[in-house]
C-alpha atoms as a PDB file:
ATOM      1  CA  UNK A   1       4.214 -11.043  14.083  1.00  0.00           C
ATOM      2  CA  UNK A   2       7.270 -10.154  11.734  1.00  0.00           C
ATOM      3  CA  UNK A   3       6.486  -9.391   7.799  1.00  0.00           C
ATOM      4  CA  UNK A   4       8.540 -12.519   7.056  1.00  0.00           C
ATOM      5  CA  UNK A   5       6.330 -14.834   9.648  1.00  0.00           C
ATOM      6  CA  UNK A   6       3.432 -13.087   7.848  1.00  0.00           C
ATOM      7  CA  UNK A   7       4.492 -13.969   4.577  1.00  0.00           C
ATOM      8  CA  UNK A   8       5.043 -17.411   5.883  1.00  0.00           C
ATOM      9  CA  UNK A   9       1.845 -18.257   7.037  1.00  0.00           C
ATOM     10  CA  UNK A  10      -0.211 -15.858   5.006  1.00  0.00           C
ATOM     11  CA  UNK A  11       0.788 -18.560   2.399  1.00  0.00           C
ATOM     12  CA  UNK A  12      -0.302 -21.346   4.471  1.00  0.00           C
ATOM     13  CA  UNK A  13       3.252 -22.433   4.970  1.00  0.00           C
ATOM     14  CA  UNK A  14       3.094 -22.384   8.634  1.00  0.00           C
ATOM     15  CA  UNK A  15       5.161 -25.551   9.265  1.00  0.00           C
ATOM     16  CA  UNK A  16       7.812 -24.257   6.552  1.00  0.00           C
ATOM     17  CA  UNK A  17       7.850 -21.152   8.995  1.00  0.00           C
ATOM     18  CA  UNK A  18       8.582 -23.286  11.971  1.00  0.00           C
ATOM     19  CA  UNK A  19      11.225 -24.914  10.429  1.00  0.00           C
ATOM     20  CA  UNK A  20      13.110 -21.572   9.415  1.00  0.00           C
ATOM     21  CA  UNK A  21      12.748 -19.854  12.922  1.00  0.00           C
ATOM     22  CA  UNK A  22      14.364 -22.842  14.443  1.00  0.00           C
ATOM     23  CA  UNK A  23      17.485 -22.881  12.530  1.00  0.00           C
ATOM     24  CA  UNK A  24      17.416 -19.023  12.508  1.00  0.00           C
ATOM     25  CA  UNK A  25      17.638 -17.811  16.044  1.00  0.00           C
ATOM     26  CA  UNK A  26      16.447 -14.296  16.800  1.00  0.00           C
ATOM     27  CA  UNK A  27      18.965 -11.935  18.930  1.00  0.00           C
ATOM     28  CA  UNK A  28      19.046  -8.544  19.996  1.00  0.00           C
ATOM     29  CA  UNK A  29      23.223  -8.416  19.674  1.00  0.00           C
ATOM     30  CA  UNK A  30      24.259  -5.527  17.029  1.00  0.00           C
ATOM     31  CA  UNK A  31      25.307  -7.796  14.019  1.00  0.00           C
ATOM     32  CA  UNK A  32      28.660  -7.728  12.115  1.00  0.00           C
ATOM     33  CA  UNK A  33      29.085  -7.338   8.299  1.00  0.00           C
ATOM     34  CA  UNK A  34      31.175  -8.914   5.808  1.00  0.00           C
ATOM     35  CA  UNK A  35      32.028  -6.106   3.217  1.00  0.00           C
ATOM     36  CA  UNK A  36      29.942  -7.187  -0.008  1.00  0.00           C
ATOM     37  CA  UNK A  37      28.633  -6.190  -3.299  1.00  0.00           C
ATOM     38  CA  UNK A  38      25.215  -5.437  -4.215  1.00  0.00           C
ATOM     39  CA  UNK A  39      24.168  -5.280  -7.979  1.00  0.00           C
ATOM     40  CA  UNK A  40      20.377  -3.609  -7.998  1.00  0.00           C
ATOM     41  CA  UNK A  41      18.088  -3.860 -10.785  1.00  0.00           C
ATOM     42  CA  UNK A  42      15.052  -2.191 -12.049  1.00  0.00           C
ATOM     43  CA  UNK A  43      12.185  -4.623 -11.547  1.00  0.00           C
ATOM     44  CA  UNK A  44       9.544  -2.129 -14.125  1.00  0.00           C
ATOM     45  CA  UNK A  45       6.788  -4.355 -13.315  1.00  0.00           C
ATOM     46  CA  UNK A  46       6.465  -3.376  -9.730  1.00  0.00           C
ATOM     47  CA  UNK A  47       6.049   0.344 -10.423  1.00  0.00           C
ATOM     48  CA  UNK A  48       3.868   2.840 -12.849  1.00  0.00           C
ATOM     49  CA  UNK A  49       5.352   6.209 -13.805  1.00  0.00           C
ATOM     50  CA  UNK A  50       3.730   9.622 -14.396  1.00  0.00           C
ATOM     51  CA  UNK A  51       2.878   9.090 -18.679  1.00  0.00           C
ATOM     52  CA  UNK A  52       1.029   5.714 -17.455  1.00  0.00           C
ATOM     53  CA  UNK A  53      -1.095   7.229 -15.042  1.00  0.00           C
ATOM     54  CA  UNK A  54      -2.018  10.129 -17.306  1.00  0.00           C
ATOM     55  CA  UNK A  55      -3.096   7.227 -19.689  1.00  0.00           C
ATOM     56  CA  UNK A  56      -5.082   5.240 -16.737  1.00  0.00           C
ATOM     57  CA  UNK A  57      -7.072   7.655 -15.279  1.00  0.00           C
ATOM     58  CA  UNK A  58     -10.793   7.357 -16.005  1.00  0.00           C
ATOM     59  CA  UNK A  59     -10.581   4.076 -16.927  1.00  0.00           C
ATOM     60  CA  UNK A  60     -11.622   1.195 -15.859  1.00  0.00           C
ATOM     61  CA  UNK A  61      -9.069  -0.819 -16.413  1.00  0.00           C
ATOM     62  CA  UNK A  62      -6.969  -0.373 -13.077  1.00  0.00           C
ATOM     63  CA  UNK A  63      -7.858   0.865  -9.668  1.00  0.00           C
ATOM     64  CA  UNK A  64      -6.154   3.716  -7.607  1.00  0.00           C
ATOM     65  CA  UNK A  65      -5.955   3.141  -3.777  1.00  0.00           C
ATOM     66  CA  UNK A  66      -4.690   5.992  -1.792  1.00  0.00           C
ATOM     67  CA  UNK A  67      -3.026   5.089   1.199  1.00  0.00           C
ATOM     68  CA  UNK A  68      -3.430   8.462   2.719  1.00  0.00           C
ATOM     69  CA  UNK A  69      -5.464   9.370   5.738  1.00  0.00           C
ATOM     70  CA  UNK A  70      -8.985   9.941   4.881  1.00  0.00           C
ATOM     71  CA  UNK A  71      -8.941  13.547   5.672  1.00  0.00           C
ATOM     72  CA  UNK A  72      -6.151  13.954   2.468  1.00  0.00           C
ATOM     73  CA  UNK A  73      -8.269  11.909   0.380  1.00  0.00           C
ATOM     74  CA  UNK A  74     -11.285  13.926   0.697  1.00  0.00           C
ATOM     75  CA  UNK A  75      -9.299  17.590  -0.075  1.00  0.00           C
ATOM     76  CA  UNK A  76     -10.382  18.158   3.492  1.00  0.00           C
ATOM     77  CA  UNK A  77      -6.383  19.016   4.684  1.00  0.00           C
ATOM     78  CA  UNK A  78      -4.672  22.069   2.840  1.00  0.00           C
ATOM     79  CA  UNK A  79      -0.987  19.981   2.561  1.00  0.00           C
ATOM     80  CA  UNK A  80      -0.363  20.244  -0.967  1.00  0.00           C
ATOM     81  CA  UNK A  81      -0.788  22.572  -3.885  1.00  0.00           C
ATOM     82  CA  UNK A  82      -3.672  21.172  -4.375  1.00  0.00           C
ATOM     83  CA  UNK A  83      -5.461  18.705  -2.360  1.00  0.00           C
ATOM     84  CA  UNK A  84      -8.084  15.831  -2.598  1.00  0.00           C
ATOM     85  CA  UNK A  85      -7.140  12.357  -4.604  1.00  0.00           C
ATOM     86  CA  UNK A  86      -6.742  11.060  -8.382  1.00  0.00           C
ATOM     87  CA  UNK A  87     -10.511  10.519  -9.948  1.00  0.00           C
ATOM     88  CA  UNK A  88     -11.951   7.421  -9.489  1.00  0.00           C
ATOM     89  CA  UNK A  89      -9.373   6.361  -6.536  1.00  0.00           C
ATOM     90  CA  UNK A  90     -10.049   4.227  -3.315  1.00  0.00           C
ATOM     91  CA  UNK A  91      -9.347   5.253  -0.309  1.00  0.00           C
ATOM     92  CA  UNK A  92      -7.391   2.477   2.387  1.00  0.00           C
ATOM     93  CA  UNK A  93      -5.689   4.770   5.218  1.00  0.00           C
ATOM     94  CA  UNK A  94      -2.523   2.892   5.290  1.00  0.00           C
ATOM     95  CA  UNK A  95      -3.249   3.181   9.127  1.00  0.00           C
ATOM     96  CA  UNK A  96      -6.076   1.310   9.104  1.00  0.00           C
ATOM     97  CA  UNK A  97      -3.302  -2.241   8.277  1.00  0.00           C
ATOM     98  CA  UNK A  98      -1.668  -1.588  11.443  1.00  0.00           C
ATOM     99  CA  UNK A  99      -2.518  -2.090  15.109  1.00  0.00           C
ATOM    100  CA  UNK A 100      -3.569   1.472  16.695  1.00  0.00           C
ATOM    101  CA  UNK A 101      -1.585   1.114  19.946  1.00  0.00           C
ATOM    102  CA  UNK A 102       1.238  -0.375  17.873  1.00  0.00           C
ATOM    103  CA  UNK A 103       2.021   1.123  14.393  1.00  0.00           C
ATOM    104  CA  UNK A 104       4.722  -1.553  13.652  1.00  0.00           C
ATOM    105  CA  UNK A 105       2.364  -4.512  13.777  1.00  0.00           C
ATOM    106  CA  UNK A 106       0.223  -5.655  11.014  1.00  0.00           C
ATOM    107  CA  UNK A 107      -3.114  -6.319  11.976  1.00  0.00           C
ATOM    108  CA  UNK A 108      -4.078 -10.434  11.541  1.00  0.00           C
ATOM    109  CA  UNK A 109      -4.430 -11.447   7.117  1.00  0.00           C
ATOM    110  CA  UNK A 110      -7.848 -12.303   7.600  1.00  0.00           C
ATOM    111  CA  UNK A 111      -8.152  -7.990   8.534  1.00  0.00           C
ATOM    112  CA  UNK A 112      -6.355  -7.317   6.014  1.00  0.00           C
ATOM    113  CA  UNK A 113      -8.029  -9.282   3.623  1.00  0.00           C
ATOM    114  CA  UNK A 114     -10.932  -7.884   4.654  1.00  0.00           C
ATOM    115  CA  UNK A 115      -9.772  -4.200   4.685  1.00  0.00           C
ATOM    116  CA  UNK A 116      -8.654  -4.788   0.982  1.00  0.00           C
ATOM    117  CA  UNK A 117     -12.210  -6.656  -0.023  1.00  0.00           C
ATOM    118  CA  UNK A 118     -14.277  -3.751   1.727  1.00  0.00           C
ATOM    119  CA  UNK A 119     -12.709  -1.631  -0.932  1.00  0.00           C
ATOM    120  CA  UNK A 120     -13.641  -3.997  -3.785  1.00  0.00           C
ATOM    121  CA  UNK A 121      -9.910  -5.430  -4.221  1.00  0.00           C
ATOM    122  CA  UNK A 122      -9.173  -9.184  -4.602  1.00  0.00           C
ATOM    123  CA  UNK A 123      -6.869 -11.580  -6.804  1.00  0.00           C
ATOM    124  CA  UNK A 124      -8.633 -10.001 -10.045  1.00  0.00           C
ATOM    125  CA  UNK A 125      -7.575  -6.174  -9.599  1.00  0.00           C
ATOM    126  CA  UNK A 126      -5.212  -4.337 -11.429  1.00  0.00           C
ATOM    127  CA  UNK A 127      -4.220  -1.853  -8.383  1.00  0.00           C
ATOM    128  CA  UNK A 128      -1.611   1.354  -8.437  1.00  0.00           C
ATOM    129  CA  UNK A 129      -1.425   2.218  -4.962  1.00  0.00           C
ATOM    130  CA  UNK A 130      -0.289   5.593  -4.256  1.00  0.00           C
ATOM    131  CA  UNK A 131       0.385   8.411  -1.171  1.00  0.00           C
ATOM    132  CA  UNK A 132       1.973  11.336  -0.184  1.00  0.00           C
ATOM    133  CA  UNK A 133       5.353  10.439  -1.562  1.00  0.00           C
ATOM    134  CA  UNK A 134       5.117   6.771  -2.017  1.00  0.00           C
ATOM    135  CA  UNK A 135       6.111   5.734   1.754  1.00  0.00           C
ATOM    136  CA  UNK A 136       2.618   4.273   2.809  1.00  0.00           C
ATOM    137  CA  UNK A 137       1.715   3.217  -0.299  1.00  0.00           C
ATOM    138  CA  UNK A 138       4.672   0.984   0.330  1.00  0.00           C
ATOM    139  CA  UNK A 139       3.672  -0.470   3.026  1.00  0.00           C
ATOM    140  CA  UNK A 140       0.335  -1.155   1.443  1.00  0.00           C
ATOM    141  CA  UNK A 141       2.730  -3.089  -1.534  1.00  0.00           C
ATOM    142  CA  UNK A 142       4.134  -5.013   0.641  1.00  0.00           C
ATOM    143  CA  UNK A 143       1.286  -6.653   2.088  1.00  0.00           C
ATOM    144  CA  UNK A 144      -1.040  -6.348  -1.058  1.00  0.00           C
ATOM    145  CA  UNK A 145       1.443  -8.046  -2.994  1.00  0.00           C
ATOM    146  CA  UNK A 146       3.357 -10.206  -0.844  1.00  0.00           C
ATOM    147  CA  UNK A 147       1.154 -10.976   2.173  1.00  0.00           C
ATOM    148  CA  UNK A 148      -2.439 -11.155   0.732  1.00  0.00           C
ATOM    149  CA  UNK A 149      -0.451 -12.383  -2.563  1.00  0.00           C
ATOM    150  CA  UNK A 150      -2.317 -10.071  -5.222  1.00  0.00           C
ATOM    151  CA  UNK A 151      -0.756 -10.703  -8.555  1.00  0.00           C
ATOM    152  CA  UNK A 152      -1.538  -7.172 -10.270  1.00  0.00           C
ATOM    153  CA  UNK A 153      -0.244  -4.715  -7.586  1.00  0.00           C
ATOM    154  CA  UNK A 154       1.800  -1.634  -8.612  1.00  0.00           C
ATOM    155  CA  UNK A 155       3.620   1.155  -7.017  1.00  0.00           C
ATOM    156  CA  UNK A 156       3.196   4.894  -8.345  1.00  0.00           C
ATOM    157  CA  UNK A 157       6.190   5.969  -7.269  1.00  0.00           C
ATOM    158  CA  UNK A 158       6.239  10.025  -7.575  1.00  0.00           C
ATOM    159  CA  UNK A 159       2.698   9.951  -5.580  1.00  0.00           C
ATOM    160  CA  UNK A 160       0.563  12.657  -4.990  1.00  0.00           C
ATOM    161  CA  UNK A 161       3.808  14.806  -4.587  1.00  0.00           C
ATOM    162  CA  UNK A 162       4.004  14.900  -8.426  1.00  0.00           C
ATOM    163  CA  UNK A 163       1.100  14.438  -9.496  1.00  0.00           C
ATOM    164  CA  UNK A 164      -0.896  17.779  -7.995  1.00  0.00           C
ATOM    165  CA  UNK A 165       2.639  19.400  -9.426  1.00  0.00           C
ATOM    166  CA  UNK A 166       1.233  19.064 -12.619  1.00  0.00           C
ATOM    167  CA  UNK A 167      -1.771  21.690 -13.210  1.00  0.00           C
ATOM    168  CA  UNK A 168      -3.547  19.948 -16.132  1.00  0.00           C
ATOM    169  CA  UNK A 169      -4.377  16.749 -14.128  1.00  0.00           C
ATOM    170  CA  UNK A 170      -7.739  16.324 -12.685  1.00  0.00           C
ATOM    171  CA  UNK A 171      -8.216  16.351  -8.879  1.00  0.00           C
ATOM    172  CA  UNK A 172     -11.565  15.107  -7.293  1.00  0.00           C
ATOM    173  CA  UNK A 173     -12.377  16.222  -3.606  1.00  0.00           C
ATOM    174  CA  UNK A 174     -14.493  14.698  -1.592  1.00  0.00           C
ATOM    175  CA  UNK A 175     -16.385  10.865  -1.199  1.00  0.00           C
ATOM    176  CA  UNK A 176     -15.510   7.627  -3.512  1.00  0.00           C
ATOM    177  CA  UNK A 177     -17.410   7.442  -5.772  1.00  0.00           C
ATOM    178  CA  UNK A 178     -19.334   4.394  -4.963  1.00  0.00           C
ATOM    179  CA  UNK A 179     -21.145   3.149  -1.594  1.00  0.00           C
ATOM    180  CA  UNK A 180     -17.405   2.379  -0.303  1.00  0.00           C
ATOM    181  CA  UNK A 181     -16.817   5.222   1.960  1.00  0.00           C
ATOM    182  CA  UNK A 182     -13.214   6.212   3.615  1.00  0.00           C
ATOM    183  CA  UNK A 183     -13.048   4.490   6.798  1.00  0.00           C
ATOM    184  CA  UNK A 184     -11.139   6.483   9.759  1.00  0.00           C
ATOM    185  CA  UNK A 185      -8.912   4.347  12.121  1.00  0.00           C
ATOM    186  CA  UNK A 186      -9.825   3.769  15.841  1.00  0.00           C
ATOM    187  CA  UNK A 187      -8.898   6.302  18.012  1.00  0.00           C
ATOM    188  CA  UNK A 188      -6.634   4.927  20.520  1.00  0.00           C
END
């Protein structure tokens, strides 16, 4: 299933999707381009920066998923300069979205819904996911936001990368810190 089918009939728009796949035929042919211009924007509301997070953490009023595997969540790999996650974070292995023989297909909405609930995140969370460098987090964006349709869904961009770069944050090791524990993918 393609992210745009996904977003299609995660939205109960199914017959909407239909209608768009038949007048857009899929081919494997190397496309041609029309030179173009592209004007990008800053869309703020989609992202937190470093001074926000600083401000957030401890509180209650947003929730931290790391999209790391749960080995770099619990300070258990030696990676960084320091190692473990952001107090008070969540973990959701951005691996755990995807099929495990198949890394570019999502796994069915009502798994992902699930996935997301297990970890105590619905319509009503203010989230800031974050990773390594902001590449699975990403990919947990994309489907928090646009698949499963989660209104309050932000993107720390500079990650764990600059965070731990920054001595006088705090860095927990070890489980959540609630019953939700880090859940490992299959093995294949």
């Amino acid at each position: 299933m393609t992210i745009l089918e996904l977003l299609f009939k995660g939205r109960g728009l199914a017959a909407l999707w239909a209608a768009y796949a038949a007048s857009h035929p899929t081919t494997q042919a190397y496309p041609s381009y029309r030179p173009g211009m592209l004007f990008a924007g800053d869309v703020q509301s989609i992202r937190i920066e470093l001074p926000e997070v600083r401000r957030l953490i401890g509180g209650e009023r947003v929730t931290f998923v790391d999209a790391r595997p749960a080995p770099a969540y619990l300070g258990e790999t030696r990676t960084w300069i320091r190692n473990g996650h952001i107090p008070g974070a969540r973990s959701l292995d951005w691996h755990l979205l995807v099929e495990p023989d198949n890394p570019h297909k999502i796994k069915p909405i009502a798994e992902l819904r699930s996935l997301f609930a297990s970890r105590g995140l619905d319509e009503r969370s203010d989230i800031v996911l974050y990773c390594g460098t902001s590449r699975e987090a990403s990919l947990e964006y994309v489907i928090a936001r646009h698949v499963l349709g989660l209104p309050r869904v932000r993107l720390y961009e500079g990650s764990w990368t600059e965070y731990v770069a920054h001595p006088e944050l705090p860095v927990a090791t070890g489980p959540e810190p609630s019953p939700v524990t880090p859940l490992a993918p299959k093995a294949k």
